[in-house]
Protein backbone atom coordinates (compact mmCIF):
# COMPACT_ATOMS: atom_id res chain seq x y z
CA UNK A 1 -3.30 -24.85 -4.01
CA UNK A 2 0.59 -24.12 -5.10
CA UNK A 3 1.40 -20.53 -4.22
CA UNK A 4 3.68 -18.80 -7.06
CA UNK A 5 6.55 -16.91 -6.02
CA UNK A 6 6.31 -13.42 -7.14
CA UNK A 7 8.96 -11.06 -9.15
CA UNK A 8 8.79 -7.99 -7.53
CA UNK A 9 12.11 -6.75 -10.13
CA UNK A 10 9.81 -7.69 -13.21
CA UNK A 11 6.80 -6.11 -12.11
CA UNK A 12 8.24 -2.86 -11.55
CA UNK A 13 9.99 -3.35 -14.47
CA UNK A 14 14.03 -2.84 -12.45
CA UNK A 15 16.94 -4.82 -12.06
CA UNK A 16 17.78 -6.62 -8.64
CA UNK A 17 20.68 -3.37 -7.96
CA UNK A 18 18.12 -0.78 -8.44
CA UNK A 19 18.48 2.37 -5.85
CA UNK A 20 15.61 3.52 -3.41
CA UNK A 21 15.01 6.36 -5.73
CA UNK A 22 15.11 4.36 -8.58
CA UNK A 23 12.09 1.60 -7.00
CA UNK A 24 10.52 5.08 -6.14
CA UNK A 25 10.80 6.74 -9.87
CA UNK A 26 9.55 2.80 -11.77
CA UNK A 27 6.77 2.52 -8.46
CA UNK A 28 5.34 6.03 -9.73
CA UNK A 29 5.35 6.08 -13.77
CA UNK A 30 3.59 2.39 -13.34
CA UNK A 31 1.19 3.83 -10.91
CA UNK A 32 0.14 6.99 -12.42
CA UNK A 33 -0.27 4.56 -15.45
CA UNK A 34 -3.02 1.66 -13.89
CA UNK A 35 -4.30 3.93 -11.27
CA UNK A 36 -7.94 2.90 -11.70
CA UNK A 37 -8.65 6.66 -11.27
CA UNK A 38 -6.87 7.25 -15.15
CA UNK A 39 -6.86 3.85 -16.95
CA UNK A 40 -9.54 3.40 -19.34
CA UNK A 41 -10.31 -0.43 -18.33
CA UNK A 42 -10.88 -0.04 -14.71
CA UNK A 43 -10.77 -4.20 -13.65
CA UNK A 44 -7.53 -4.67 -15.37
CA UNK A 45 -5.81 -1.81 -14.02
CA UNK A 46 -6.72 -2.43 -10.70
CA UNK A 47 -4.95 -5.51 -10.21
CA UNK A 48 -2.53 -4.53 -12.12
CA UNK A 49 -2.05 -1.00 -9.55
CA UNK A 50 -2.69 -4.01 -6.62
CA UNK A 51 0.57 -5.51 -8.13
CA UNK A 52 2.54 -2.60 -8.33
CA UNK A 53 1.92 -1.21 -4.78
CA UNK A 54 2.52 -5.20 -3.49
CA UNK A 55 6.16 -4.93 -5.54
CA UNK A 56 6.42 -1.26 -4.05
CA UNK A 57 5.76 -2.66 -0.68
CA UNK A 58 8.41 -5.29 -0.52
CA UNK A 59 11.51 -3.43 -2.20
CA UNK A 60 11.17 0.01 -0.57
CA UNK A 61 11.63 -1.52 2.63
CA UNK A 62 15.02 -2.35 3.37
CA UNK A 63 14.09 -5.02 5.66
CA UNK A 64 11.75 -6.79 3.63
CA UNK A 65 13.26 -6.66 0.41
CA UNK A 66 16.69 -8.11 1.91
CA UNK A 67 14.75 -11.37 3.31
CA UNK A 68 13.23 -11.29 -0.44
CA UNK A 69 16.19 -10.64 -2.13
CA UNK A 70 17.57 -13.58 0.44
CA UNK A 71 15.63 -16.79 -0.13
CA UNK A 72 14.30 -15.25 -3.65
CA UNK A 73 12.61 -18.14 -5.59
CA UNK A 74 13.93 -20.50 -3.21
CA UNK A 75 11.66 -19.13 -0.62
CA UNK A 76 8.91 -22.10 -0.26
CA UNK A 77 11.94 -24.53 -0.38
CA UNK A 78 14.38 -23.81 2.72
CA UNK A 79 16.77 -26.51 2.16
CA UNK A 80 17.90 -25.44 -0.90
CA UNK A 81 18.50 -22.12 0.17
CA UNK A 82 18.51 -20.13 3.16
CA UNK A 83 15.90 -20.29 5.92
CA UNK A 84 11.90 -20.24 6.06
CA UNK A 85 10.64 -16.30 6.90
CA UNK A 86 10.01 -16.52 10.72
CA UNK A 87 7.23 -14.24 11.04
CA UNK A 88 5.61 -16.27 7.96
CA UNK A 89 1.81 -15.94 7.78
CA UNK A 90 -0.10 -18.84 10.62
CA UNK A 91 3.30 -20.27 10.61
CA UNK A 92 6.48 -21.91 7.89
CA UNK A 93 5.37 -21.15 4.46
CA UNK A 94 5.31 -24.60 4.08
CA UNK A 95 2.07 -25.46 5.86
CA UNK A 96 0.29 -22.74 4.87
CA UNK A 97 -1.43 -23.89 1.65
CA UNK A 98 -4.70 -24.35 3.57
CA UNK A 99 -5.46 -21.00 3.87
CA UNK A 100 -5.86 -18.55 0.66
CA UNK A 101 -7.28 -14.93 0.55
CA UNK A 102 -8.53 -13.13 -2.65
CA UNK A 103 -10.07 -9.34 -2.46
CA UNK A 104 -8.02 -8.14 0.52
CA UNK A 105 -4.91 -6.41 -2.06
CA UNK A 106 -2.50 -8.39 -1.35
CA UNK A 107 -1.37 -12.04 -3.09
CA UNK A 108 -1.05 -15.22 -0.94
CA UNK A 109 2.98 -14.99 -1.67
CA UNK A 110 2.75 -11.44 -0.02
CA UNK A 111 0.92 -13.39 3.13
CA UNK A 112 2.96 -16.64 3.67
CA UNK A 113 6.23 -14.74 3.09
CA UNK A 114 5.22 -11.47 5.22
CA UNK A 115 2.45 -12.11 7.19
CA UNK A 116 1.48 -12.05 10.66
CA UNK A 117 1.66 -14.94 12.96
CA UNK A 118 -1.78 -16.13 14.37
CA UNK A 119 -3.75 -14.29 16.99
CA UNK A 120 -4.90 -17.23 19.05
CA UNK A 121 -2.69 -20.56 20.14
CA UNK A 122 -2.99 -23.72 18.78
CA UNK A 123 -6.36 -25.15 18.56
CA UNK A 124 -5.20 -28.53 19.84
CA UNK A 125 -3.53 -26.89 23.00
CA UNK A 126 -6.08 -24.40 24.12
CA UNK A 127 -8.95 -25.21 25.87
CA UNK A 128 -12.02 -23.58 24.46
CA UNK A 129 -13.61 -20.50 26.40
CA UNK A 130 -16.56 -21.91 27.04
CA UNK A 131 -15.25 -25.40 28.31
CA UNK A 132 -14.28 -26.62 31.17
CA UNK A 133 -10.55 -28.31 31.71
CA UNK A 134 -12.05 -31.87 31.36
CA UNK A 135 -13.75 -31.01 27.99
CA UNK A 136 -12.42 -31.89 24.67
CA UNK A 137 -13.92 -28.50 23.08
CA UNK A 138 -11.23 -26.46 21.84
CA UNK A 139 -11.58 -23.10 20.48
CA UNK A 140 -10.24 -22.53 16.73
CA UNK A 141 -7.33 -19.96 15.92
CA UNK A 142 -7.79 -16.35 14.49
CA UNK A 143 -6.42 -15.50 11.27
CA UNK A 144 -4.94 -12.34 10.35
CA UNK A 145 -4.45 -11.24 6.68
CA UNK A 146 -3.64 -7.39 5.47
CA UNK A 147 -5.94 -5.47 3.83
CA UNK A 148 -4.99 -2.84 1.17
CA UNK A 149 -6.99 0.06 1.16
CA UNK A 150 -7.00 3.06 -0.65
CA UNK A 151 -7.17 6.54 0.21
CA UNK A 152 -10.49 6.76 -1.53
CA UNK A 153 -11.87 3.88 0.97
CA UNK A 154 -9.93 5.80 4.05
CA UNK A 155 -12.06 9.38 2.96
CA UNK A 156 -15.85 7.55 2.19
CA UNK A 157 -15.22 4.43 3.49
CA UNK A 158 -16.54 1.05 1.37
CA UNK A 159 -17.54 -2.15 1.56
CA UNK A 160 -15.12 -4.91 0.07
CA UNK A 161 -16.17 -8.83 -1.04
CA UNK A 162 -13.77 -11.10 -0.34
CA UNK A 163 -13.03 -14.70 0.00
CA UNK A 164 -11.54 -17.15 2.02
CA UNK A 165 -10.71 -20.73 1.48
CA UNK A 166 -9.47 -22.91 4.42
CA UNK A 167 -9.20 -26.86 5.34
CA UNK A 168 -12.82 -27.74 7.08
CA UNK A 169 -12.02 -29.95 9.72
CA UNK A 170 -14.97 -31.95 9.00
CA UNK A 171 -15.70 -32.62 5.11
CA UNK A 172 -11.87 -32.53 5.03
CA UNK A 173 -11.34 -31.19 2.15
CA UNK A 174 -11.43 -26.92 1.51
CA UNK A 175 -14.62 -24.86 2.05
CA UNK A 176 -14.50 -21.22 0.24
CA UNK A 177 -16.42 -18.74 1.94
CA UNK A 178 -17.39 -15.28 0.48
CA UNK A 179 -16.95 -12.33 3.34
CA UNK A 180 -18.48 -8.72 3.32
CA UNK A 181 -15.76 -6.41 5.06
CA UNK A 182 -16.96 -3.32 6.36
CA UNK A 183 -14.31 -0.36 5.97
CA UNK A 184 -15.07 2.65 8.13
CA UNK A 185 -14.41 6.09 6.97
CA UNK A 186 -11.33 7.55 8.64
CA UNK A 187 -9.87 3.51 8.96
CA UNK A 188 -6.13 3.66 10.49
CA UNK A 189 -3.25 2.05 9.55
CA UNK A 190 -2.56 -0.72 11.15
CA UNK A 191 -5.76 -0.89 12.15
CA UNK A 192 -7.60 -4.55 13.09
CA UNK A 193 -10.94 -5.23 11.92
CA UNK A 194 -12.78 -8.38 12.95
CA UNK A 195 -14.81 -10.47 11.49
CA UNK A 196 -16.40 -12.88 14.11
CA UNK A 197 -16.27 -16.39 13.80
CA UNK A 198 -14.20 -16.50 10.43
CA UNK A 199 -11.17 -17.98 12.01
CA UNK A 200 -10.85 -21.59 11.74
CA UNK A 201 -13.21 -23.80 12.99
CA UNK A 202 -13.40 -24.85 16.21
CA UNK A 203 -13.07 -28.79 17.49
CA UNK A 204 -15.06 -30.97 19.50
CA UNK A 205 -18.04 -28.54 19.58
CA UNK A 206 -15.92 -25.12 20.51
CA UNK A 207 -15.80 -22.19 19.00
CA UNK A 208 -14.68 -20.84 15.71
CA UNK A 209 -11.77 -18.71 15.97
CA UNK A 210 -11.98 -14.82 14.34
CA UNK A 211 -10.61 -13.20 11.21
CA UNK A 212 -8.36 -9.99 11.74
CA UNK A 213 -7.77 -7.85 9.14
CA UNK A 214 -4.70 -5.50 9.08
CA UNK A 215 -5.53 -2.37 7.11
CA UNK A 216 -2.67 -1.13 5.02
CA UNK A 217 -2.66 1.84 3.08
CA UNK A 218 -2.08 2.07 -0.66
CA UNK A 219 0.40 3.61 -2.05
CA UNK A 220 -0.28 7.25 -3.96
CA UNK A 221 1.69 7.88 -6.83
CA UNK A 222 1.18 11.42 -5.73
CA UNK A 223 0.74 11.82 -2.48
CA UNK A 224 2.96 10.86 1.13
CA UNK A 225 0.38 10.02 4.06
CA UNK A 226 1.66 11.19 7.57
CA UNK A 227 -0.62 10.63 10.03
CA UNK A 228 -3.90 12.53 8.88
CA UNK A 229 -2.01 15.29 6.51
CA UNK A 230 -1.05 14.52 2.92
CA UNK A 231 2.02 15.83 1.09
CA UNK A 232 1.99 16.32 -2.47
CA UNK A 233 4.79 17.64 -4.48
CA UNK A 234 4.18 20.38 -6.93
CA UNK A 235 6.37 20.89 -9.55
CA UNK A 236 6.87 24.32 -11.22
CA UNK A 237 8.33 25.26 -14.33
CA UNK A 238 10.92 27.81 -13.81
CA UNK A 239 8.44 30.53 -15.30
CA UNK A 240 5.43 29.89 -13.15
CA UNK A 241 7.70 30.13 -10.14
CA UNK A 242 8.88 33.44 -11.38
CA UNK A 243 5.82 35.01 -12.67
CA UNK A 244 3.10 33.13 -10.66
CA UNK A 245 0.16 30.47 -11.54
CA UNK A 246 -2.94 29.54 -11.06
CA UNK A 247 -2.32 25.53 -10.39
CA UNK A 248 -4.94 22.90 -10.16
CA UNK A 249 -3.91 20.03 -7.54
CA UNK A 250 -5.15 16.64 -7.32
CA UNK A 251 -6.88 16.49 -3.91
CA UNK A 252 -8.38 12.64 -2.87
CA UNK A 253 -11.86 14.57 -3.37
CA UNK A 254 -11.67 16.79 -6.66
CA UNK A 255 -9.50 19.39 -8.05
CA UNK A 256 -8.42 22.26 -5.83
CA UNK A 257 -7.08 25.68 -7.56
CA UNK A 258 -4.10 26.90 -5.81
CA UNK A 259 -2.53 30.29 -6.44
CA UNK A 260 1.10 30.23 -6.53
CA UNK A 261 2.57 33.55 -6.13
CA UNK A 262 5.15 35.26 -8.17
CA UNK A 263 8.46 34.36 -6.91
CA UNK A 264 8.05 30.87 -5.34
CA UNK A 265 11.22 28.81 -4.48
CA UNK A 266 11.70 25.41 -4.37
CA UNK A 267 10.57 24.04 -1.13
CA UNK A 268 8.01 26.32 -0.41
CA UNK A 269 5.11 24.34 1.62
CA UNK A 270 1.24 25.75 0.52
CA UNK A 271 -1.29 24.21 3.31
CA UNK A 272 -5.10 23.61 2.32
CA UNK A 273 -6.70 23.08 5.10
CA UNK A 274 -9.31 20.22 5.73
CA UNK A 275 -8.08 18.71 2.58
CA UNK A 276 -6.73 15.65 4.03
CA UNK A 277 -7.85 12.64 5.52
CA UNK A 278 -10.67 12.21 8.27
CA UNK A 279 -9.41 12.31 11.37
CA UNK A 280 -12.46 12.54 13.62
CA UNK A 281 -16.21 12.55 12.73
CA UNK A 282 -16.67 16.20 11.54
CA UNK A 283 -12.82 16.60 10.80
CA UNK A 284 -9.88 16.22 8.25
CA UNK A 285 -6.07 16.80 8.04
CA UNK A 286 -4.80 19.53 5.66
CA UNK A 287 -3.07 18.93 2.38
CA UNK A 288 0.23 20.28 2.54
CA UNK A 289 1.69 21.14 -1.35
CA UNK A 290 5.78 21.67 -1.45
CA UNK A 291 6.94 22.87 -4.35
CA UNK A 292 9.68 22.10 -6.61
CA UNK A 293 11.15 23.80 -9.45
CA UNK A 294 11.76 22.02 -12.46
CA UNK A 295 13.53 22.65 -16.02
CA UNK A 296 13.22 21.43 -19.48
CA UNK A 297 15.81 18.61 -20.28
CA UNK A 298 15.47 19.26 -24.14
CA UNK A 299 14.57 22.96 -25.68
CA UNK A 300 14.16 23.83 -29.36
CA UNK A 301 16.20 26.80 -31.47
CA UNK A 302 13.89 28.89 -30.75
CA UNK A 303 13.31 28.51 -27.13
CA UNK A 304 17.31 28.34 -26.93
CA UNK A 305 17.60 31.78 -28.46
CA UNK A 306 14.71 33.20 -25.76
CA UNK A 307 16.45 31.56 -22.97
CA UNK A 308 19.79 33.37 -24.35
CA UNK A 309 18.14 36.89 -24.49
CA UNK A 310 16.75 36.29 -20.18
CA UNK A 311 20.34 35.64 -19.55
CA UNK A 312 21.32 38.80 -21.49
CA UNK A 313 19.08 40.84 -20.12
CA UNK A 314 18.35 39.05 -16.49
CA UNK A 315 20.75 40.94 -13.44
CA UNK A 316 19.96 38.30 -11.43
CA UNK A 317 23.07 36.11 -9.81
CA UNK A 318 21.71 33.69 -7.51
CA UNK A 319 25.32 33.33 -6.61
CA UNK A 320 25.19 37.12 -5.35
CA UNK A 321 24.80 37.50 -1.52
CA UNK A 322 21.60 38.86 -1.13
């Protein structure tokens, strides 16, 4: 099974000299577009949000978008370009075609080009746990993989279907095998979970290996996770900061009204409490909203001539020590 190398540019829909802000600004109009939570066909705009976040991923990270932006299509072939990633998933890219992942969020291009190395050794150079030195039972490797999940999955927790397809050491040829991954409420990033016996398989009688999971959070259109607090940034029209609004925010768990009081600045931080992610059994982080103030691009004549009568009238100077 050919792995296809993946445009990260095109998906987001940038060129290759785009700025951080400018990944951040394409990353957040594309995912407020397929979030499954507002698209109208729910299976296509999931991938398609699974896509986005991957592309999001790679080219807001400085260090992994200049090893993609290094080896670029070339990537799979080292000796016509550059060098094979190092920390490529179970190995070179290369010799990874045995092992394929769908369900988990992430492409197999994402996992042979940034994936984690293998939790256990060799399976032809370690001796299998329940062998002695003179036995020819070896224990198979682990696998890692990532695992997207969303902040949805992190408040309620969910169950995810995916599958696997490796070499089987005995038919020789690949076995696909269909997993049920349990996702705790409250999962961390960076988190492991294990699935027992999912590794590869195990030779001369020993032991399959296990199946690690590295949880990875989405990325919210909206929202910055830190730790168990979320960060949302509220934009004001220059009126509602003046006069005060009644504002309905987006919280991972329905709409929360928020009263903003007459006379809000920019950078002004509102904090719901418990409106964040779990963070024990019985407990959540708090939602922290920061406001920014924010004014029309394009007016009309009449909104021009209103506008011209404030600034008549208005004896404010923000210029004007205070």
């Amino acid at each position: 099974m050919s792995v296809k190398f993946k445009d990260y540019y095109t998906i987001l829909g940038i060129p290759k000299s785009a700025s951080e802000e400018e990944i951040k600004k394409a990353f957040r109009k594309l995912a407020r577009q397929y979030h499954p939570d507002v698209a109208q066909n729910k299976l296509t705009s999931e991938e398609k949000f699974k896509e986005i976040n991957e592309a999001n991923e790679v080219l807001s990270d400085p260090q992994k978008r200049a090893q993609y932006d290094e080896l670029g299509e070339n990537w799979n072939h080292p000796e016509r370009g550059g060098s094979a990633p190092q920390n490529g998933f179970r190995g070179d890219a290369r010799e990874n075609s045995g092992v394929h992942f769908d369900g988990t969020g992430f492409s197999d291009f994402f996992e042979q080009f940034f994936g984690h190395s293998p939790h256990g050794s060799n399976p032809f150079n370690r001796p299998s746990e329940h062998s002695d030195s003179f036995s020819s039972a070896h224990r198979g490797r682990d696998i890692e993989s990532h695992l997207l999940v969303s902040l949805d999955e992190i408040l309620t927790g969910s169950t995810r279907t995916i599958q696997l397809q490796q070499f089987d050491l005995k038919t020789r040829k690949p076995s696909l095998q269909t997993l049920k991954v349990k996702i705790p409420p409250g999962v961390r990033e960076g988190q492991l979970i294990r699935l027992a016996g999912k590794g590869e398989e195990g030779s001369g009688g020993g032991a399959s290996g296990d199946l690690f999971l590295r949880v990875k959070f989405a990325t919210h259109p909206d929202y910055q996770v830190k730790g168990f607090d979320l960060y949302y940034e509220l934009e004001l029209s220059p009126w509602e900061a003046v006069l005060g609004a009644s504002i309905e925010i987006p919280a991972i768990d329905g709409l929360i009204s928020l009263k903003v009081p007459a006379g809000t600045e920019t950078g002004r931080q509102f904090r719901l409490r418990g409106k964040g992610l779990p963070s024990g059994a019985e407990n959540r982080g708090d939602l922290f909203a920061m406001t920014t103030i924010l004014v029309p691009s394009q007016i009309s004549t009449d909104e021009k001539e209103l506008w011209e009568q404030l600034a008549k009238k208005s004896t404010y100077n923000p210029r004007k020590p205070r």
